[in-house]
C-alpha atoms as a PDB file:
ATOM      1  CA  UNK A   1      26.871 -38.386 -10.837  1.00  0.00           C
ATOM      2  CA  UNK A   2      23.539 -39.004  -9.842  1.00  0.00           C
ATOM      3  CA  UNK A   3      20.150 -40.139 -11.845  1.00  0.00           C
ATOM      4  CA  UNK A   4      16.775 -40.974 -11.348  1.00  0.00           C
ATOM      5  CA  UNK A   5      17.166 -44.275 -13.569  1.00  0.00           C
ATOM      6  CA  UNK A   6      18.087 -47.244 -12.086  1.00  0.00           C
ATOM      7  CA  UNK A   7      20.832 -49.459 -13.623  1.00  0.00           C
ATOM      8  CA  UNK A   8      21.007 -48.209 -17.225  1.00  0.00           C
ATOM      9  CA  UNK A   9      23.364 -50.331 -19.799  1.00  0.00           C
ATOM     10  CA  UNK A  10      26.053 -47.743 -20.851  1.00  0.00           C
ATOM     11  CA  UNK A  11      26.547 -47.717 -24.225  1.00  0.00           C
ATOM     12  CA  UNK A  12      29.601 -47.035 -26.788  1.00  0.00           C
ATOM     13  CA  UNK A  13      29.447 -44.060 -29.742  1.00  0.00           C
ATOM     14  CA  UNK A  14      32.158 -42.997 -31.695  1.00  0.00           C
ATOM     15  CA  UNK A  15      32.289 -39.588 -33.600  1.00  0.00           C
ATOM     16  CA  UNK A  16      34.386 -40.789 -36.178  1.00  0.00           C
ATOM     17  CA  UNK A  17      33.401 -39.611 -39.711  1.00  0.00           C
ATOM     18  CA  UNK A  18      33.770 -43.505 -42.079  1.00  0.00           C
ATOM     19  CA  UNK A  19      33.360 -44.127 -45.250  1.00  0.00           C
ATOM     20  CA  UNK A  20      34.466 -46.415 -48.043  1.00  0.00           C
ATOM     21  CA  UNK A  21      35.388 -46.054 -51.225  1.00  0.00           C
ATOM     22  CA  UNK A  22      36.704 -48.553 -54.118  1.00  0.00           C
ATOM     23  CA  UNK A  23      40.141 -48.238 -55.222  1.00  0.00           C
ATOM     24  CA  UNK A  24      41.576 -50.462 -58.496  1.00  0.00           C
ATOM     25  CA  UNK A  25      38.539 -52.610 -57.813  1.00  0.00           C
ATOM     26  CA  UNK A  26      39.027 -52.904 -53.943  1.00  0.00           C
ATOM     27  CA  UNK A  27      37.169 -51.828 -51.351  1.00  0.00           C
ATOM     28  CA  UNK A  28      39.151 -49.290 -49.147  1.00  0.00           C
ATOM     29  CA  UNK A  29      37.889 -48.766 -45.328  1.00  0.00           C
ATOM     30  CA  UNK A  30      38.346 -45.087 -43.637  1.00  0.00           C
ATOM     31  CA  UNK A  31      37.445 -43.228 -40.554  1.00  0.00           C
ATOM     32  CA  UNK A  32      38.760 -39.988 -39.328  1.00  0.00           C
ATOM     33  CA  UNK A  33      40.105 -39.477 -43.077  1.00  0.00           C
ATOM     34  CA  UNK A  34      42.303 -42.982 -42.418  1.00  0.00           C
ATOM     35  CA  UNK A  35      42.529 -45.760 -43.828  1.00  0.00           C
ATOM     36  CA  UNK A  36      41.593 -48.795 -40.927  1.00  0.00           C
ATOM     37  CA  UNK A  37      40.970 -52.409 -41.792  1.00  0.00           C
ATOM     38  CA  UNK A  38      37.606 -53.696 -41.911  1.00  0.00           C
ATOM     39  CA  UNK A  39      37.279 -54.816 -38.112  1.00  0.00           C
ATOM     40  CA  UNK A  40      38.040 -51.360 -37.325  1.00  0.00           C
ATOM     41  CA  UNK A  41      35.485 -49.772 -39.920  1.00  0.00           C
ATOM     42  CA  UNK A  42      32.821 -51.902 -38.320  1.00  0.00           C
ATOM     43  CA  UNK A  43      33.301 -51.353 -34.784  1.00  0.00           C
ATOM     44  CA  UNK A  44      32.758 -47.480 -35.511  1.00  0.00           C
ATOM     45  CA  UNK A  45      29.935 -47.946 -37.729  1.00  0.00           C
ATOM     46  CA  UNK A  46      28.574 -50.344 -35.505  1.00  0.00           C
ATOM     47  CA  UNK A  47      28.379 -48.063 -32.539  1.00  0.00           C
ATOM     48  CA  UNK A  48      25.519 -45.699 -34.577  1.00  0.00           C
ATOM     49  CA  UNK A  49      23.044 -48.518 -33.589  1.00  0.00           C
ATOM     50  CA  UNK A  50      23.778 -47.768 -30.242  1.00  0.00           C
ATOM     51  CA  UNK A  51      21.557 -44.405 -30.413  1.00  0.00           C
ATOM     52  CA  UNK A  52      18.641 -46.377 -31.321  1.00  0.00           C
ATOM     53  CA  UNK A  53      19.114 -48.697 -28.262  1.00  0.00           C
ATOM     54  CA  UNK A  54      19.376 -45.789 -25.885  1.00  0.00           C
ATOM     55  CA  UNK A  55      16.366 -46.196 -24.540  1.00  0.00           C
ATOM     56  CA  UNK A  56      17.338 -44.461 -22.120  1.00  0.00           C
ATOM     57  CA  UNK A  57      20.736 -45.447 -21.478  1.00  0.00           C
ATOM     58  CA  UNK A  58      24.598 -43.976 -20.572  1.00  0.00           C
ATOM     59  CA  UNK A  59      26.037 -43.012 -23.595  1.00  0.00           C
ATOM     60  CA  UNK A  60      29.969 -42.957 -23.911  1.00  0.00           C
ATOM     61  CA  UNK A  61      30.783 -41.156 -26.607  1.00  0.00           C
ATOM     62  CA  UNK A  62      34.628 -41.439 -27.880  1.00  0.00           C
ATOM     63  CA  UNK A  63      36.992 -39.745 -30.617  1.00  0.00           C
ATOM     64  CA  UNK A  64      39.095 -40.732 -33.447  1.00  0.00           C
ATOM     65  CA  UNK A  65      41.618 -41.552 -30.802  1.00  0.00           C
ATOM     66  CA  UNK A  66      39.285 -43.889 -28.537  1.00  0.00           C
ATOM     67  CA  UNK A  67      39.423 -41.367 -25.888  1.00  0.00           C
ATOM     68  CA  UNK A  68      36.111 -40.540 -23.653  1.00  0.00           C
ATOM     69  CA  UNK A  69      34.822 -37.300 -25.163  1.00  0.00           C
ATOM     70  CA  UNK A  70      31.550 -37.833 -22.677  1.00  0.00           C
ATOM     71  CA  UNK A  71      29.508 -39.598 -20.672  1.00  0.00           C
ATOM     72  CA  UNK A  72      25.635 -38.871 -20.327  1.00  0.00           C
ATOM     73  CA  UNK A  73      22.508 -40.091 -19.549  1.00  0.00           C
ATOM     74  CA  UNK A  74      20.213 -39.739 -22.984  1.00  0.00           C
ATOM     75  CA  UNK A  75      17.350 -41.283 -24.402  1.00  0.00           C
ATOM     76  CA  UNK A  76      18.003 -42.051 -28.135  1.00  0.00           C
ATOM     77  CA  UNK A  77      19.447 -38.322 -29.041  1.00  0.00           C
ATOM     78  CA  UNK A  78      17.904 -36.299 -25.817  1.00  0.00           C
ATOM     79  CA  UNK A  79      20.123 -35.888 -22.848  1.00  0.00           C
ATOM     80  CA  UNK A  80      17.987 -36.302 -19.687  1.00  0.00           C
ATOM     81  CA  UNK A  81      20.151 -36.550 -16.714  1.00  0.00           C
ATOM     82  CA  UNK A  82      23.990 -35.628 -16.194  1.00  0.00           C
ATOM     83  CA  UNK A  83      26.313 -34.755 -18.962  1.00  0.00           C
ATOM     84  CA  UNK A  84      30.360 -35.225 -18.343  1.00  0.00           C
ATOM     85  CA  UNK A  85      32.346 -33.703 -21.079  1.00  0.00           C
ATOM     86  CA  UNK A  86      36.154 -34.404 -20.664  1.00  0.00           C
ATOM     87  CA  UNK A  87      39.426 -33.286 -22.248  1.00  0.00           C
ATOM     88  CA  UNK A  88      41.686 -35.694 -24.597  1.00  0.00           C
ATOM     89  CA  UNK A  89      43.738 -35.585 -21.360  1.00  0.00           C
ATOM     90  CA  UNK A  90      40.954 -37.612 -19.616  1.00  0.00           C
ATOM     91  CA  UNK A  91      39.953 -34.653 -17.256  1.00  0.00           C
ATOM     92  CA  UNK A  92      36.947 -33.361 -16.550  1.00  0.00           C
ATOM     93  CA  UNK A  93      36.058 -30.078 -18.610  1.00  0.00           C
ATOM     94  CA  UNK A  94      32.088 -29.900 -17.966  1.00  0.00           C
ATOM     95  CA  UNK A  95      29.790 -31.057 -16.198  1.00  0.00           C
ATOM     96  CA  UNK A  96      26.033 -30.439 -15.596  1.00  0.00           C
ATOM     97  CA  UNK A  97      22.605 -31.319 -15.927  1.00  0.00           C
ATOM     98  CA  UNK A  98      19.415 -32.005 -18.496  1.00  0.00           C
ATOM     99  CA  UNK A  99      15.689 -32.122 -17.254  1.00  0.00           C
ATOM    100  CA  UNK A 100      15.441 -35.691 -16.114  1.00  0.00           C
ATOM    101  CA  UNK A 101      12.200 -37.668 -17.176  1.00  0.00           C
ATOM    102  CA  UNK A 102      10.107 -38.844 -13.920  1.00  0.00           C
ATOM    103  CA  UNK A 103       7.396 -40.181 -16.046  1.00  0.00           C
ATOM    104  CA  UNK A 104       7.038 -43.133 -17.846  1.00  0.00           C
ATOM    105  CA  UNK A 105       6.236 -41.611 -20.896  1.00  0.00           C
ATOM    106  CA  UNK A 106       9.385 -41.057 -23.389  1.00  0.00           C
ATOM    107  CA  UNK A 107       7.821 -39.834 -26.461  1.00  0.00           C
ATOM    108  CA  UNK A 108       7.865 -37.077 -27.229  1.00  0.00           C
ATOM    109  CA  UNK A 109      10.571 -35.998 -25.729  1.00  0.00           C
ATOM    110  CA  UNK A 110      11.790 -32.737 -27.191  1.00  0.00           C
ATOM    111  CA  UNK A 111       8.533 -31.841 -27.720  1.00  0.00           C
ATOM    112  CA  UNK A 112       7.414 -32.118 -23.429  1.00  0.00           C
ATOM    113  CA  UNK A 113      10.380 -29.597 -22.501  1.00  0.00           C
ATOM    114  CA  UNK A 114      12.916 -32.619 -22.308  1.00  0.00           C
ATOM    115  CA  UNK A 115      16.686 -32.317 -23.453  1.00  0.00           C
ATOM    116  CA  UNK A 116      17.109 -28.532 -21.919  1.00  0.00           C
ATOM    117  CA  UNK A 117      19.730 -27.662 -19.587  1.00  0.00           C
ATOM    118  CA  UNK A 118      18.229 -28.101 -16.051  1.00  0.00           C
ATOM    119  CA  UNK A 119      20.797 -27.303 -12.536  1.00  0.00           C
ATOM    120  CA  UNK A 120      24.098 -26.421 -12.713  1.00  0.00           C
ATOM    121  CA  UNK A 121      26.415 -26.620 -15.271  1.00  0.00           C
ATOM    122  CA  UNK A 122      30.437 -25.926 -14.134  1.00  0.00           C
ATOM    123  CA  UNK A 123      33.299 -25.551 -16.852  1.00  0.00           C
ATOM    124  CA  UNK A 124      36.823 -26.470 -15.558  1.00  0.00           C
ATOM    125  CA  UNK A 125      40.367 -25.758 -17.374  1.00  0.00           C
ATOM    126  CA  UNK A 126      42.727 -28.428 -17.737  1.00  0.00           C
ATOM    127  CA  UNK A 127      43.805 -28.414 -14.428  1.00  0.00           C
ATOM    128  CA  UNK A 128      40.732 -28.526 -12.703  1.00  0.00           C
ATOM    129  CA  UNK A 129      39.910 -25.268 -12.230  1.00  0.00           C
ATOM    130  CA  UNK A 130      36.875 -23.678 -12.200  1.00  0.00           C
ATOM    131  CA  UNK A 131      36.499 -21.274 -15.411  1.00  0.00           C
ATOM    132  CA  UNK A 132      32.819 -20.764 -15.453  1.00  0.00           C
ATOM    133  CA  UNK A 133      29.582 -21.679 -13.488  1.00  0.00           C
ATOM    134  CA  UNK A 134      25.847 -21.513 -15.015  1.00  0.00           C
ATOM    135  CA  UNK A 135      22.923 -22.043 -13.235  1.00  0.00           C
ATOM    136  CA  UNK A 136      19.651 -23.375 -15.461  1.00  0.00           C
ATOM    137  CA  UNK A 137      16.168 -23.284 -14.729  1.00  0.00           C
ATOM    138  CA  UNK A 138      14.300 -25.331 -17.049  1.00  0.00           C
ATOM    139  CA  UNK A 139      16.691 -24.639 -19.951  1.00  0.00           C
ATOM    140  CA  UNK A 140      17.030 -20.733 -18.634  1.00  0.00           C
ATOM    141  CA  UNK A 141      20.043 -19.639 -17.777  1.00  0.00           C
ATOM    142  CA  UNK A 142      19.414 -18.322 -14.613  1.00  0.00           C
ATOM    143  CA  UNK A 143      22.798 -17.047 -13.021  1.00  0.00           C
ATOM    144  CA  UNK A 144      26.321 -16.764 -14.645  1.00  0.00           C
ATOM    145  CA  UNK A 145      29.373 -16.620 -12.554  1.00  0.00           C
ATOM    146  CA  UNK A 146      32.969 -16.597 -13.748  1.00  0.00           C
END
C-alpha cells in the first residue's frame, strides 16, 4: 500500500495478554493463559516498547499464535496511513485508510483530526471476496456499498 512517509522501520506487537505469577516459591511465566518459558515471556512483553518507538512507524501486530493480525502505518497509538487487517489464514480481510499527517508536527495528534478513517475501506471474506465497501471522508462515512 502506499504512504506519504518515506522508509519507516516496521515494528513487531503482540496482543498477547502475560503475566506472572509465583508458584511454591517459583516464578511461573504466561501469555495467552499459557505457561511459556522466560525467553518467550520477554519477547511479548518486550514488543509493548515498540508503541513508544512508533514514531511514526509500520506496526505488525501478531496473535497468540505469531500470526500477522495487521499491518499499519501509526504513530505511537494513531493510525495515519493504510491499515491491513488479515485472517489467521494469512488473507487479507480489510483494508483501508487513516488521515495521513503531511505536516511535521505529530503532537497532538488525536486532537488535529488525526487517527479517523480517511478513503476507502474494503472488507473481503476468506476467499477474497468482496463483502463490504465504505467510503470515508475525514472520518465520515460517506457511501456504503455491499
Amino acid at each position: 500500500m502506499k504512504t506519504i512517509y518515506k522508509s519507516l522501520p516496521v515494528l513487531k506487537f503482540y496482543t498477547i495478554t502475560t503475566e506472572t505469577v509465583t508458584e511454591n516459591g517459583t516464578v511461573v511465566y504466561k501469555a495467552g493463559g499459557k505457561v511459556v518459558d522466560k525467553a518467550t515471556y520477554d519477547t511479548y512483553t518486550s514488543s509493548t516498547k515498540s508503541m513508544a518507538q512508533c514514531k511514526p512507524c509500520i506496526m505488525e501486530t501478531y496473535d497468540n499464535n505469531n500470526k500477522l493480525a495487521s499491518r499499519a502505518v501509526k504513530y505511537l497509538d494513531c493510525p495515519v496511513g493504510y491499515w491491513i487487517n488479515y485472517y489467521p489464514s494469512g488473507k487479507i480481510r480489510t483494508i483501508g485508510h487513516y488521515r495521513e499527517n503531511e505536516s511535521d508536527v505529530w503532537d497532538p495528534l488525536w486532537d488535529a483530526g488525526y487517527c479517523m478513517k480517511h478513503g476507502t475501506w474494503t472488507e473481503y471474506d476468506e476467499k477474497g471476496k468482496v463483502i463490504k465497501r465504505e467510503i470515508y471522508d475525514f472520518g465520515n462515512l460517506k457511501e456504503n456499498k455491499k
